[in-house]
C-alpha atoms as a PDB file:
ATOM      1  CA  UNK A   1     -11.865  12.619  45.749  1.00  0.00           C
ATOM      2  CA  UNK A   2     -11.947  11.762  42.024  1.00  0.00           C
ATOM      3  CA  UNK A   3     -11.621  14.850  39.061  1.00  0.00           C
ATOM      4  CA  UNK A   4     -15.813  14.264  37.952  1.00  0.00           C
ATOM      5  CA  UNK A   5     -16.642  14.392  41.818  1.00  0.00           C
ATOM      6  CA  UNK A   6     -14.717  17.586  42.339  1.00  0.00           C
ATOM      7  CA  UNK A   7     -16.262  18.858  38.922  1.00  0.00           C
ATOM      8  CA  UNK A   8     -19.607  18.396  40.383  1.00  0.00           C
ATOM      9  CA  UNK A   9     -19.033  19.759  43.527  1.00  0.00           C
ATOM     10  CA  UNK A  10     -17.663  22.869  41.952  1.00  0.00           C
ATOM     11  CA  UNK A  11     -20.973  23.193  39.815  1.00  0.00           C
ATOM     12  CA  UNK A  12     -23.553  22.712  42.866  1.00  0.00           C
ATOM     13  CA  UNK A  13     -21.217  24.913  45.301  1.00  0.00           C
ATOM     14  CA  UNK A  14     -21.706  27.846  42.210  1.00  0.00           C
ATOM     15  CA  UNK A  15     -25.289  27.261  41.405  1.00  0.00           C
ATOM     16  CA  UNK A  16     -25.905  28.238  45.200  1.00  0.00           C
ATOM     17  CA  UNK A  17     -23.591  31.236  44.608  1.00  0.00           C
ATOM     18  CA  UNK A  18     -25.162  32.603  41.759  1.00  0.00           C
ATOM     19  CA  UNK A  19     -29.256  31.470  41.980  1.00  0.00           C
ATOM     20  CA  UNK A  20     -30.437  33.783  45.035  1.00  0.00           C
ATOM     21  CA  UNK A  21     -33.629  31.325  45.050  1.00  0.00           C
ATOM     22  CA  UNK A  22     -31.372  28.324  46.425  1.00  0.00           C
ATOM     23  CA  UNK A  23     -30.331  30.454  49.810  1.00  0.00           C
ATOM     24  CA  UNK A  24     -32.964  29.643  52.506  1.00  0.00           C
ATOM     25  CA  UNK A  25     -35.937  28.645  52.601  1.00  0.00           C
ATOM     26  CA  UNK A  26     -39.109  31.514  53.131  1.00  0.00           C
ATOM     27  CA  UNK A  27     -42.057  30.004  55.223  1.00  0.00           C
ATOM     28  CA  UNK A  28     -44.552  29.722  55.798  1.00  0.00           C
ATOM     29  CA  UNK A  29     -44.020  27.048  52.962  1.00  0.00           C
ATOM     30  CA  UNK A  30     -45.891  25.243  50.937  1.00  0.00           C
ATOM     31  CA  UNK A  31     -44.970  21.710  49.560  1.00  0.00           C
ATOM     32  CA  UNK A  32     -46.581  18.758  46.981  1.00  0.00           C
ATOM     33  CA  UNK A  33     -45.730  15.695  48.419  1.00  0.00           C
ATOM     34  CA  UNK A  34     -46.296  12.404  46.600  1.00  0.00           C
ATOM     35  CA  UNK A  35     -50.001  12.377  47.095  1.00  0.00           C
ATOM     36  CA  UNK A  36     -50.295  15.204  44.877  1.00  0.00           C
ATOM     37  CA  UNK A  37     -51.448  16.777  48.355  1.00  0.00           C
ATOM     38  CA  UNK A  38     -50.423  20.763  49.250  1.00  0.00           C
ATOM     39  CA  UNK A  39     -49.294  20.799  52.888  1.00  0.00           C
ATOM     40  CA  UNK A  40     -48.321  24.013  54.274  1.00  0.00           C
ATOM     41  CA  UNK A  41     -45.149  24.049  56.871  1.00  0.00           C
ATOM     42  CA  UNK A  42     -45.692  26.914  59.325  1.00  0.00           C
ATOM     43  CA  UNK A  43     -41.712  27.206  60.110  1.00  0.00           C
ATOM     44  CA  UNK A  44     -38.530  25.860  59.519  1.00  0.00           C
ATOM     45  CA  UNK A  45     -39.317  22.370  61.157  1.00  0.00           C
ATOM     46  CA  UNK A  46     -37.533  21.850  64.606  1.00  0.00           C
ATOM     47  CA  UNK A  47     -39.332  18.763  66.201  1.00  0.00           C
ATOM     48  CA  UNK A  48     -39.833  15.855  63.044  1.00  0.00           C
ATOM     49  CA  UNK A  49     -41.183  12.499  63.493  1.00  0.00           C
ATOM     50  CA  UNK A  50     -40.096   9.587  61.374  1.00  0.00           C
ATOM     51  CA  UNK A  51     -42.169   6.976  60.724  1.00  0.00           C
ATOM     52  CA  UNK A  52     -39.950   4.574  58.789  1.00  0.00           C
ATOM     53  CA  UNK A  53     -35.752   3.628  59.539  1.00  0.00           C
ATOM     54  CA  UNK A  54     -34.759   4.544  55.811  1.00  0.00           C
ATOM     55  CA  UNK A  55     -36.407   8.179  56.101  1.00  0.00           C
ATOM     56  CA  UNK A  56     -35.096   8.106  59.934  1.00  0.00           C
ATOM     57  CA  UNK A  57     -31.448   7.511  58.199  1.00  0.00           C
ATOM     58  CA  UNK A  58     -32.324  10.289  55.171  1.00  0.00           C
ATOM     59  CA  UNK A  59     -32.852  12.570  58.094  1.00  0.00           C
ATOM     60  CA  UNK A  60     -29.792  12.626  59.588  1.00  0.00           C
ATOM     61  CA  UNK A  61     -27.815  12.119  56.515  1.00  0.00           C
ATOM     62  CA  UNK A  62     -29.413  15.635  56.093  1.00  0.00           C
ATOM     63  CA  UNK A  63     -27.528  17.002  58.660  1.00  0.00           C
ATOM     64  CA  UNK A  64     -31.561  16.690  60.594  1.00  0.00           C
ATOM     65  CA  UNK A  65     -30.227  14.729  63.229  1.00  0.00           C
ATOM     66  CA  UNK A  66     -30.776  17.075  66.604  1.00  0.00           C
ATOM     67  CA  UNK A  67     -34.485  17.822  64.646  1.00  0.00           C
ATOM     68  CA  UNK A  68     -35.708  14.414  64.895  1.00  0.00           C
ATOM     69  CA  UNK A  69     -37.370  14.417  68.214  1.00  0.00           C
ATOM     70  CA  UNK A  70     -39.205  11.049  67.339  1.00  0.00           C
ATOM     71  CA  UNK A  71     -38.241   7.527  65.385  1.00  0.00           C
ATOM     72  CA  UNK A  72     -39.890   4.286  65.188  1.00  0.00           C
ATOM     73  CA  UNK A  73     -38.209   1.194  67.646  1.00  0.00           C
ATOM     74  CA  UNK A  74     -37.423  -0.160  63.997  1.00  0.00           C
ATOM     75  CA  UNK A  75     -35.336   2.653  63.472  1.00  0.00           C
ATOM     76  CA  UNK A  76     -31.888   1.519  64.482  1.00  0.00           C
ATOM     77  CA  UNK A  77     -29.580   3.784  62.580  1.00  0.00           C
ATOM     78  CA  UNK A  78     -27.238   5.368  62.463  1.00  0.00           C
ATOM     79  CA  UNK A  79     -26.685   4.085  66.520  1.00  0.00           C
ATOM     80  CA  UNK A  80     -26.561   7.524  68.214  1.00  0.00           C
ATOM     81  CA  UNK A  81     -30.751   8.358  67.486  1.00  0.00           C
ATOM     82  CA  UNK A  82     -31.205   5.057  69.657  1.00  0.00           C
ATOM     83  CA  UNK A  83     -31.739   7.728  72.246  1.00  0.00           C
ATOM     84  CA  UNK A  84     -34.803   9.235  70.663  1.00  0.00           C
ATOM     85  CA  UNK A  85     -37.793   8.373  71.953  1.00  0.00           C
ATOM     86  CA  UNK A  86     -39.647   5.800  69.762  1.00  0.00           C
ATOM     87  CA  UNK A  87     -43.455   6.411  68.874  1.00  0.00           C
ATOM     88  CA  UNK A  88     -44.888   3.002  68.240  1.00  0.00           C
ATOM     89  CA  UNK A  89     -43.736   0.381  65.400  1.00  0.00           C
ATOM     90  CA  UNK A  90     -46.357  -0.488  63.132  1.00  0.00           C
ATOM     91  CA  UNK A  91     -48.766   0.681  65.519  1.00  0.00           C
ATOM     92  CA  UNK A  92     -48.423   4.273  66.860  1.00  0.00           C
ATOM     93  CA  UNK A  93     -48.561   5.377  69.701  1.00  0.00           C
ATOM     94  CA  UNK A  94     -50.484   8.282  69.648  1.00  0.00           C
ATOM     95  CA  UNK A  95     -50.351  10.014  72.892  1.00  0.00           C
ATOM     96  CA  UNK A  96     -46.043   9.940  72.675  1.00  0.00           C
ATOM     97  CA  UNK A  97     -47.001  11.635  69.281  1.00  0.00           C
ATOM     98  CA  UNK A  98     -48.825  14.005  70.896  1.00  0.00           C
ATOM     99  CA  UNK A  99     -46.812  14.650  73.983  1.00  0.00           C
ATOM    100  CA  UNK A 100     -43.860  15.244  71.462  1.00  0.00           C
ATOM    101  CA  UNK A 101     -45.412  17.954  69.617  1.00  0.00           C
ATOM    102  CA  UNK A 102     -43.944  17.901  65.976  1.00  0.00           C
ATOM    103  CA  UNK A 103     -44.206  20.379  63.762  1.00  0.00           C
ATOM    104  CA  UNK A 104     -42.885  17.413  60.832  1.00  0.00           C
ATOM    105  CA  UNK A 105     -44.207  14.487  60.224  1.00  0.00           C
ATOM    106  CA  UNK A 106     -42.608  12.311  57.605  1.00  0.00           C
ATOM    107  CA  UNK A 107     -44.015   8.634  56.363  1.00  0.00           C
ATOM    108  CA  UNK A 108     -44.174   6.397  53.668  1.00  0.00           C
ATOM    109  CA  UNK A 109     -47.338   6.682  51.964  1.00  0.00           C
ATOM    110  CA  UNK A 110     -47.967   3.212  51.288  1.00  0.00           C
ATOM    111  CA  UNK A 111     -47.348   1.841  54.513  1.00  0.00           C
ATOM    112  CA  UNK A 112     -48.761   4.442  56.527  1.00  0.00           C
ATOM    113  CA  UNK A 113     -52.116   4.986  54.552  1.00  0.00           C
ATOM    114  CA  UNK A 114     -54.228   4.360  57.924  1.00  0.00           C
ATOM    115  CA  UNK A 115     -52.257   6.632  60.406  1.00  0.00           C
ATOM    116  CA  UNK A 116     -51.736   9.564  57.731  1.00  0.00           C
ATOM    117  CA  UNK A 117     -55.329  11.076  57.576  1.00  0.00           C
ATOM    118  CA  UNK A 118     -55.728  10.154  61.372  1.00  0.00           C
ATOM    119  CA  UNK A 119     -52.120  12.518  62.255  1.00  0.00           C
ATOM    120  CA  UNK A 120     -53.579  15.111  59.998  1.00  0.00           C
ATOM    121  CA  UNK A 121     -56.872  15.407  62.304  1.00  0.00           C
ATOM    122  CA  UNK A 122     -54.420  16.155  64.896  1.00  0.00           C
ATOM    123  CA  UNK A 123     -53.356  19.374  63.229  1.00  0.00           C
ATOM    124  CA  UNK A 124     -49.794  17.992  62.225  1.00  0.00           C
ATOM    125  CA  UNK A 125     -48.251  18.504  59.089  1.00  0.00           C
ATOM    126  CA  UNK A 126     -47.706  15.266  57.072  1.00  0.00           C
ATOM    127  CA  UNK A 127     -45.145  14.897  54.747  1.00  0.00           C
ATOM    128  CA  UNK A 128     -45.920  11.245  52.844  1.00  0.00           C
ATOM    129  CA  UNK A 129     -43.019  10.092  50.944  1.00  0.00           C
ATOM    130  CA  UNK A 130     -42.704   7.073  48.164  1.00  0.00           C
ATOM    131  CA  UNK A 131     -39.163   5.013  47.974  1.00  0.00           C
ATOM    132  CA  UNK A 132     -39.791   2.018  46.118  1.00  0.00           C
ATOM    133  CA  UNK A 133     -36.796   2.545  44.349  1.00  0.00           C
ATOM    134  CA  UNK A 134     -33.710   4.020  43.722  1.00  0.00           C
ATOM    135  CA  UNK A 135     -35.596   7.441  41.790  1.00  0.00           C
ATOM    136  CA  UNK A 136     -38.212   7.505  44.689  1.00  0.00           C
ATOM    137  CA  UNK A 137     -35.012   7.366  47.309  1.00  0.00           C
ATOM    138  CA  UNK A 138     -33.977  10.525  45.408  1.00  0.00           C
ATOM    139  CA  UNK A 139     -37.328  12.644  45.045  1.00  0.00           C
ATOM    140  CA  UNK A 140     -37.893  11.466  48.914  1.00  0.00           C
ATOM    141  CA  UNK A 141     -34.717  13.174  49.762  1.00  0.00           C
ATOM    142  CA  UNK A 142     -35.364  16.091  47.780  1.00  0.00           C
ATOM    143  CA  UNK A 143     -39.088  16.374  49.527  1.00  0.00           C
ATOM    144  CA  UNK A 144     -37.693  16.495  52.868  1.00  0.00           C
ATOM    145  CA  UNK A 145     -34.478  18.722  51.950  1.00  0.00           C
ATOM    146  CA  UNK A 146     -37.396  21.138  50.353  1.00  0.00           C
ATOM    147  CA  UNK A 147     -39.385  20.954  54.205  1.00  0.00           C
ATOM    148  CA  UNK A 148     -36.590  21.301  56.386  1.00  0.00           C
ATOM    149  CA  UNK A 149     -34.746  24.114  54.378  1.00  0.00           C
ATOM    150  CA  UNK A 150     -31.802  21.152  53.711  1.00  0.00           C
ATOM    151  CA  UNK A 151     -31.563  21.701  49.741  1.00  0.00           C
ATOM    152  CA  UNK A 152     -27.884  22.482  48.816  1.00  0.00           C
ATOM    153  CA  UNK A 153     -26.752  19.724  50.585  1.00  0.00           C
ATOM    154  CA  UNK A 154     -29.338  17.112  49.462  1.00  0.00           C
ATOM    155  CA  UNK A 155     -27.931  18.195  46.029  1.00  0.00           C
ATOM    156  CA  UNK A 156     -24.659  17.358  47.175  1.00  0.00           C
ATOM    157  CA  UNK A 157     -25.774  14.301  48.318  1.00  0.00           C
ATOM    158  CA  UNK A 158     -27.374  13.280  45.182  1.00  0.00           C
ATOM    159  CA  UNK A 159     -24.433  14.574  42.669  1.00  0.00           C
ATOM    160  CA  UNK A 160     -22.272  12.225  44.543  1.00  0.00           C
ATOM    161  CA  UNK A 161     -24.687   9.129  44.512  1.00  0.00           C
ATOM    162  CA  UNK A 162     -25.032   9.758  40.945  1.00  0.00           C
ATOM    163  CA  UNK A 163     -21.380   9.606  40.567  1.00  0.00           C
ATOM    164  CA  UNK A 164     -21.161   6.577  42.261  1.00  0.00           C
ATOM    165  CA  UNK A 165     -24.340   5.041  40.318  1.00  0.00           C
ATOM    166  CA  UNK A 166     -22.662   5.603  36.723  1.00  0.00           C
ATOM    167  CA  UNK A 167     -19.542   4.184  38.518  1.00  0.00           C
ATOM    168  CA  UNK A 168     -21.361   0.945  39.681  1.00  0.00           C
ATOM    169  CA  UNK A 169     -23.485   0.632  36.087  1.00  0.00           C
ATOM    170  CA  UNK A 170     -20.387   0.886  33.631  1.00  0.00           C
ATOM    171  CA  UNK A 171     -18.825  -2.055  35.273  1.00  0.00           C
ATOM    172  CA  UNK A 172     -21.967  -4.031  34.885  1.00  0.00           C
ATOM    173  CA  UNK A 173     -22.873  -2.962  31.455  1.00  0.00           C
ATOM    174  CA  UNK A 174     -19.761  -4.354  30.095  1.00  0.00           C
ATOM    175  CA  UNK A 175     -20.642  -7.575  31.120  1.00  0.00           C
ATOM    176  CA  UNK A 176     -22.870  -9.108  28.200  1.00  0.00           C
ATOM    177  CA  UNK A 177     -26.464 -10.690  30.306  1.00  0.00           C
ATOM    178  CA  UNK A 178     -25.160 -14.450  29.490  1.00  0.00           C
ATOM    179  CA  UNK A 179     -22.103 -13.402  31.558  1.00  0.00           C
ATOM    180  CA  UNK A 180     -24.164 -12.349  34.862  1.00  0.00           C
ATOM    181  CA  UNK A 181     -24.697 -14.773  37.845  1.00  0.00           C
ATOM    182  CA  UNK A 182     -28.276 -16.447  38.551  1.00  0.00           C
ATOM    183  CA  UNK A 183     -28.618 -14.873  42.176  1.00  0.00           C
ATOM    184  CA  UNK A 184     -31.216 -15.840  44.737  1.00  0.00           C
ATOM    185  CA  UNK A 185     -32.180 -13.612  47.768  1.00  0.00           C
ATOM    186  CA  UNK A 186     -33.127 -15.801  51.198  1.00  0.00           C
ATOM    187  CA  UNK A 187     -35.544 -13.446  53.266  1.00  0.00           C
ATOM    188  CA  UNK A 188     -37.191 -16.532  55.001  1.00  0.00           C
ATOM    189  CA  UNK A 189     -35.255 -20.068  54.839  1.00  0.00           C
ATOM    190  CA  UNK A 190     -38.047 -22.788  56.077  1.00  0.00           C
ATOM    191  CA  UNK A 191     -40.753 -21.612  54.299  1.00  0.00           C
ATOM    192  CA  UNK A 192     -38.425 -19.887  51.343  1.00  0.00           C
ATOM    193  CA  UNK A 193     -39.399 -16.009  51.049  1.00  0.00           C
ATOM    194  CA  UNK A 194     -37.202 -14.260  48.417  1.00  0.00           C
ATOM    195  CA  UNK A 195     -37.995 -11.420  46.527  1.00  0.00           C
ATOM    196  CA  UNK A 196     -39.244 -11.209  43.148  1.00  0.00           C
ATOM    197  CA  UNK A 197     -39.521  -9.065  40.042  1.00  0.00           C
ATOM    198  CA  UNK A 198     -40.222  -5.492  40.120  1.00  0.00           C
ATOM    199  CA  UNK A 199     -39.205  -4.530  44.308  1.00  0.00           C
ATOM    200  CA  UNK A 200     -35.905  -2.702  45.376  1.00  0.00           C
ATOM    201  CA  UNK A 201     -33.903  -5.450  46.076  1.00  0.00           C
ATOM    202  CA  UNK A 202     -34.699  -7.119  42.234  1.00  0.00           C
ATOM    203  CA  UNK A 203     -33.431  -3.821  41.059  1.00  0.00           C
ATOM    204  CA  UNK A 204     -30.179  -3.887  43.298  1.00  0.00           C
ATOM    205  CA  UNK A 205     -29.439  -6.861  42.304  1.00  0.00           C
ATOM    206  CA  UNK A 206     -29.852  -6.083  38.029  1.00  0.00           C
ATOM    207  CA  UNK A 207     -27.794  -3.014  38.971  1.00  0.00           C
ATOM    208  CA  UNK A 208     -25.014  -4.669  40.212  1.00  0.00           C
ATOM    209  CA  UNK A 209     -25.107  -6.802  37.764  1.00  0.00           C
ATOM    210  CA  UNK A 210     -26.659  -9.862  39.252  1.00  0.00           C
ATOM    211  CA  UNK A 211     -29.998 -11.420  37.622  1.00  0.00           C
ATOM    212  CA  UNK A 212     -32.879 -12.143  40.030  1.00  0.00           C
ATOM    213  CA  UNK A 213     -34.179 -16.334  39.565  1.00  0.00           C
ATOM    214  CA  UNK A 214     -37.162 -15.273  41.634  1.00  0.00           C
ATOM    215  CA  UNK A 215     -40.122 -13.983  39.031  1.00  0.00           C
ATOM    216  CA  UNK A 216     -43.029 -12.799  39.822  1.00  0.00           C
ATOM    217  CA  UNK A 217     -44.692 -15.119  43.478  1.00  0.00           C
ATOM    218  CA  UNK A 218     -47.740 -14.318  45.418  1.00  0.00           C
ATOM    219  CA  UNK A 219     -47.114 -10.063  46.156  1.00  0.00           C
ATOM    220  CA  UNK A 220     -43.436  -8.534  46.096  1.00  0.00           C
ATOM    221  CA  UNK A 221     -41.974 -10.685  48.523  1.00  0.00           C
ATOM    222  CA  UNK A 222     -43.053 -14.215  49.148  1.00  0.00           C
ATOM    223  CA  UNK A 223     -42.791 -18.083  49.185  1.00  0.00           C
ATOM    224  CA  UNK A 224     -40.550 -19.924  46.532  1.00  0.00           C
ATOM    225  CA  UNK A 225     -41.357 -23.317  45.618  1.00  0.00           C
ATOM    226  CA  UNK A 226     -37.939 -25.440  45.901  1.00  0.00           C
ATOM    227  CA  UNK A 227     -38.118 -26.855  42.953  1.00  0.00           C
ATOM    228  CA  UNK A 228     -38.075 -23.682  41.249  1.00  0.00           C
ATOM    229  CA  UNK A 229     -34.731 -22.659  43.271  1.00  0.00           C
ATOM    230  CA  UNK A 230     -33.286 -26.233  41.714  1.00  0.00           C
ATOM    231  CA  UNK A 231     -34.195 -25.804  38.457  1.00  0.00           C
ATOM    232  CA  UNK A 232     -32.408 -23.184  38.142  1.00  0.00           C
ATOM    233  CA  UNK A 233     -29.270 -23.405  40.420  1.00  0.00           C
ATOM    234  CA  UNK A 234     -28.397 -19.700  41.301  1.00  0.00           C
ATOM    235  CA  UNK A 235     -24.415 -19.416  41.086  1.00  0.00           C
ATOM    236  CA  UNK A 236     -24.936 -16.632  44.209  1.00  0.00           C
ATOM    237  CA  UNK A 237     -26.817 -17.069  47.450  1.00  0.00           C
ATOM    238  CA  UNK A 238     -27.478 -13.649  49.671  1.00  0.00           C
ATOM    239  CA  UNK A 239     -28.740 -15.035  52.841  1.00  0.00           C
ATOM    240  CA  UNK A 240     -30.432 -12.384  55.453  1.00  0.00           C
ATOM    241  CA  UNK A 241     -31.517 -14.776  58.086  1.00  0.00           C
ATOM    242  CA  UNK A 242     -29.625 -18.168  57.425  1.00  0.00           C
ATOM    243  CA  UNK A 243     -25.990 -19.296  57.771  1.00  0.00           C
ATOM    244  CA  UNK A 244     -23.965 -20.853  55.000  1.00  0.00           C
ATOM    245  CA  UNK A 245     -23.431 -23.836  57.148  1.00  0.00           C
ATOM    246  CA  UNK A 246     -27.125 -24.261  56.898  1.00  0.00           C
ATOM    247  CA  UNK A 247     -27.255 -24.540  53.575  1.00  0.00           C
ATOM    248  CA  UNK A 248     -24.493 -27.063  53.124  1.00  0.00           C
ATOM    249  CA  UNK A 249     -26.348 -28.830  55.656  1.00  0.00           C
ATOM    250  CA  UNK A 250     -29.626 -29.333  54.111  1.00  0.00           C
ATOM    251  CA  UNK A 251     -30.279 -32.208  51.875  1.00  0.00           C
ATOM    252  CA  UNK A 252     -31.923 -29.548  49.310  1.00  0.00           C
ATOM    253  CA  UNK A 253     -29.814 -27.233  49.174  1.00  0.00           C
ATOM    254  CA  UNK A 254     -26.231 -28.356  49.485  1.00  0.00           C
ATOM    255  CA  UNK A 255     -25.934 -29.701  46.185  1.00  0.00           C
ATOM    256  CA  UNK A 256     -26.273 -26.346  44.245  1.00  0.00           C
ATOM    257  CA  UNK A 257     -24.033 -24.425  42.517  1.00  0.00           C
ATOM    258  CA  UNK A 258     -23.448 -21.422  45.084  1.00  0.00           C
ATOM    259  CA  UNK A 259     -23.448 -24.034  47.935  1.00  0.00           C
ATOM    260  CA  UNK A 260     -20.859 -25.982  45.794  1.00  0.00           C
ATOM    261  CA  UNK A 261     -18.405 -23.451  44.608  1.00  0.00           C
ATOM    262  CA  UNK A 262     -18.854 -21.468  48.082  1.00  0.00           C
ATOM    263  CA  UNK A 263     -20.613 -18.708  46.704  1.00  0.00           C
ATOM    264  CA  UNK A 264     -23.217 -17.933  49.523  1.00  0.00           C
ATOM    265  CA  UNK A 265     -23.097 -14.732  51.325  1.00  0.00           C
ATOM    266  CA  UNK A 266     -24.512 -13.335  54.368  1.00  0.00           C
ATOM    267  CA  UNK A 267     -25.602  -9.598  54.371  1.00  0.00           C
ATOM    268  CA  UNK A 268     -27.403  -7.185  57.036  1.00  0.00           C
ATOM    269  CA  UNK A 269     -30.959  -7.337  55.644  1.00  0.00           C
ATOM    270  CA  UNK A 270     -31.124  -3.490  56.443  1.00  0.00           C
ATOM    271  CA  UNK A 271     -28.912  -2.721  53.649  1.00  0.00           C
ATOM    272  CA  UNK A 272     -31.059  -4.125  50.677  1.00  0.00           C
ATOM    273  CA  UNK A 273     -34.672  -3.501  52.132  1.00  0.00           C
ATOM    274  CA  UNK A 274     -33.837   0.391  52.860  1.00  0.00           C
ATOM    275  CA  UNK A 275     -33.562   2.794  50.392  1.00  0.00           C
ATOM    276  CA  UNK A 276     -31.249   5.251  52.081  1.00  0.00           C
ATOM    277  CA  UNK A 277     -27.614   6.874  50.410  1.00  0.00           C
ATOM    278  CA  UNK A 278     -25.939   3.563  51.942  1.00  0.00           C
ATOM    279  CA  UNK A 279     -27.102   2.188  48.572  1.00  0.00           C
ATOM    280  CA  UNK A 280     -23.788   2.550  46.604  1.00  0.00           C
ATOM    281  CA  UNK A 281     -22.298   0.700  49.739  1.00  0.00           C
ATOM    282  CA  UNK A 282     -24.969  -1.752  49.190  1.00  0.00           C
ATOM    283  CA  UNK A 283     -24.072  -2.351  45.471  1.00  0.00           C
ATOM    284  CA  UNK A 284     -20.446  -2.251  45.573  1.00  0.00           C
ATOM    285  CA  UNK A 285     -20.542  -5.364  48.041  1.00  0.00           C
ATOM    286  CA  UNK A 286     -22.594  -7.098  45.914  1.00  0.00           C
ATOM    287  CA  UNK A 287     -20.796  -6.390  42.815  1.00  0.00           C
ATOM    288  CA  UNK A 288     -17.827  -7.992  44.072  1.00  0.00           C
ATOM    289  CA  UNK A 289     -19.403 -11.042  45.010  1.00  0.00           C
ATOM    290  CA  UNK A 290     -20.777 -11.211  41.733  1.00  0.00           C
ATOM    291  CA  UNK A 291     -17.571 -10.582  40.099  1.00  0.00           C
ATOM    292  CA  UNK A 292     -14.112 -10.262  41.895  1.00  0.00           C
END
C-alpha cells in the first residue's frame, strides 16, 4: 500500500470517527436519485434487484452481495451471484420480480425508462441510477451506498479509485497529444461497429492516453465506413469479438499499421462497456499497450 493511499485511508477511517452523522443509516430514508425523484426506503434494504451487470458488480463490491436476491442473466460477475436467480434480460420477467419480493430496486435510468414507472405501480422502491461515465460510476456508487446504509466503505472505495485515477492521468499527461497512438475499438467486425466520440469507452481510451479515430457515426456506437478506418491507420487495434489472425487475414485490414507492427489486442468486452471499480484495471491494460 503506497504513503498517499495510507494517507487517505487514515482521513476517511477519522472522518467516520469524529462526524456522528456518517455511523448508520436512520430509516425510514429518504433518497434523490438521478431523476430528481424522492423515493422513500422503508428499511435497511435486505432483498435488492439489479437490473444491469455493472450495478450487479457495484453491489457486491459494496460488500451487498448476500442482499442481492435478484440479477439479470447478463449479469455474469463476479462468478459466485451466478446462483441468483435471474429476472428477465431486457425483458423482465415480472412475476420472478414479484415472487422475489424486493424491498430495492436498482436500474439504469436510461435503459430502463419503460419498466421503471411500471415496478413503481407495483409498490417497489426504485432506485434509477446514471453511469455514462467515469463521474456517473461514482455518484451511482454513492446512491446505492446512501440506500443500503454502505457509505464509509463506498468512500473507501472511491479514495482509492481516485488514487489510482491521478496515478493513470499523470503518466498520460506527460505525453504531448502528437505522441499518443490513433486507436480503434472493434465492437462488430463484418459490418464495423466501433465506438465514437462522447461514450465511456472514447473516454477510457483519452484517459489512458489513447486517441479515439472513430468521431461522431450514426448514435454512440455504430457502423464505420472502411475507408475511414484506412485513412487514418490506427497504430492500436482493441478487438472485442475478432481475432488478430482475422485481421491479418483480411485483404482490408492486414495492411495497417497495428496489423503490421502487431499491435492488435484482444480484450473482454465487459471491461470497457461497464462502468464498475474494475476501471483502473481496465486502464492500466490499456495504457501499456499504448505505451510499454
Amino acid at each position: 500500500m503506497t504513503k498517499g493511499l495510507k494517507y487517505v485511508l487514515f482521513l476517511l477511517l477519522a472522518w467516520g470517527m469524529f462526524f456522528p452523522h456518517q455511523a448508520r443509516a436512520s430509516y425510514p430514508l429518504t433518497i434523490t436519485d438521478v431523476r430528481g425523484k424522492q423515493l422513500v426506503i422503508k428499511s435497511r434494504p435486505q432483498r435488492i434487484i439489479s437490473l444491469l451487470p455493472s450495478i450487479t458488480e457495484i453491489l457486491c463490491s459494496l460488500g451487498l452481495e448476500k442482499q442481492l436476491a435478484g440479477r439479470t442473466a447478463y449479469c455474469d460477475y463476479p462468478p459466485s451471484i451466478k446462483s441468483k436467480p435471474a429476472v428477465g434480460d431486457l425483458f423482465l420477467d415480472y412475476e420472478k420480480i414479484i415472487a422475489l419480493n424486493p424491498d430495492l430496486i436498482v436500474a439504469e435510468e436510461s435503459l430502463r425508462r419503460a419498466d421503471i414507472p411500471r415496478l413503481e405501480k407495483l409498490g417497489y422502491p426504485v432506485l434509477a441510477v446514471s453511469s455514462q461515465d467515469l463521474a456517473g460510476l461514482q455518484q451511482t456508487v454513492r446512491l446505492i451506498a446512501q440506500a443500503a446504509d454502505r457509505q464509509k466503505t463506498a468512500e473507501l472505495l472511491l479514495g482509492n479509485l481516485n488514487l489510482e485515477l491521478e496515478k493513470i492521468a499523470k503518466k498520460t499527461n506527460s505525453r504531448p497529444l502528437s505522441h499518443r497512438p490513433r486507436v480503434l475499438v472493434e465492437i462488430q467486425l463484418n459490418p464495423l461497429i466501433s465506438a465514437g466520440s462522447g461514450t465511456y469507452i472514447d473516454e477510457l481510451l483519452s484517459l489512458a492516453g489513447g486517441r479515439n479515430m472513430v468521431g461522431k457515426i450514426n448514435g454512440e456506437y455504430g457502423e464505420v465506413n472502411p475507408e475511414e478506418v484506412l485513412k487514418t491507420d490506427p497504430e492500436v487495434i482493441l478487438l472485442t469479438t475478432a481475432s488478430p489472425a482475422d485481421l491479418s487475414a483480411s485483404p482490408i485490414w492486414r495492411h495497417l499499421s497495428a496489423v503490421e507492427n502487431r499491435r492488435v489486442h484482444s480484450i473482454d468486452p465487459n471491461l470497457l462497456v461497464r462502468p464498475t471499480l474494475r476501471v483502473t484495471q481496465t486502464l492500466k491494460q490499456l495504457q501499456g499497450w499504448f505505451y510499454d
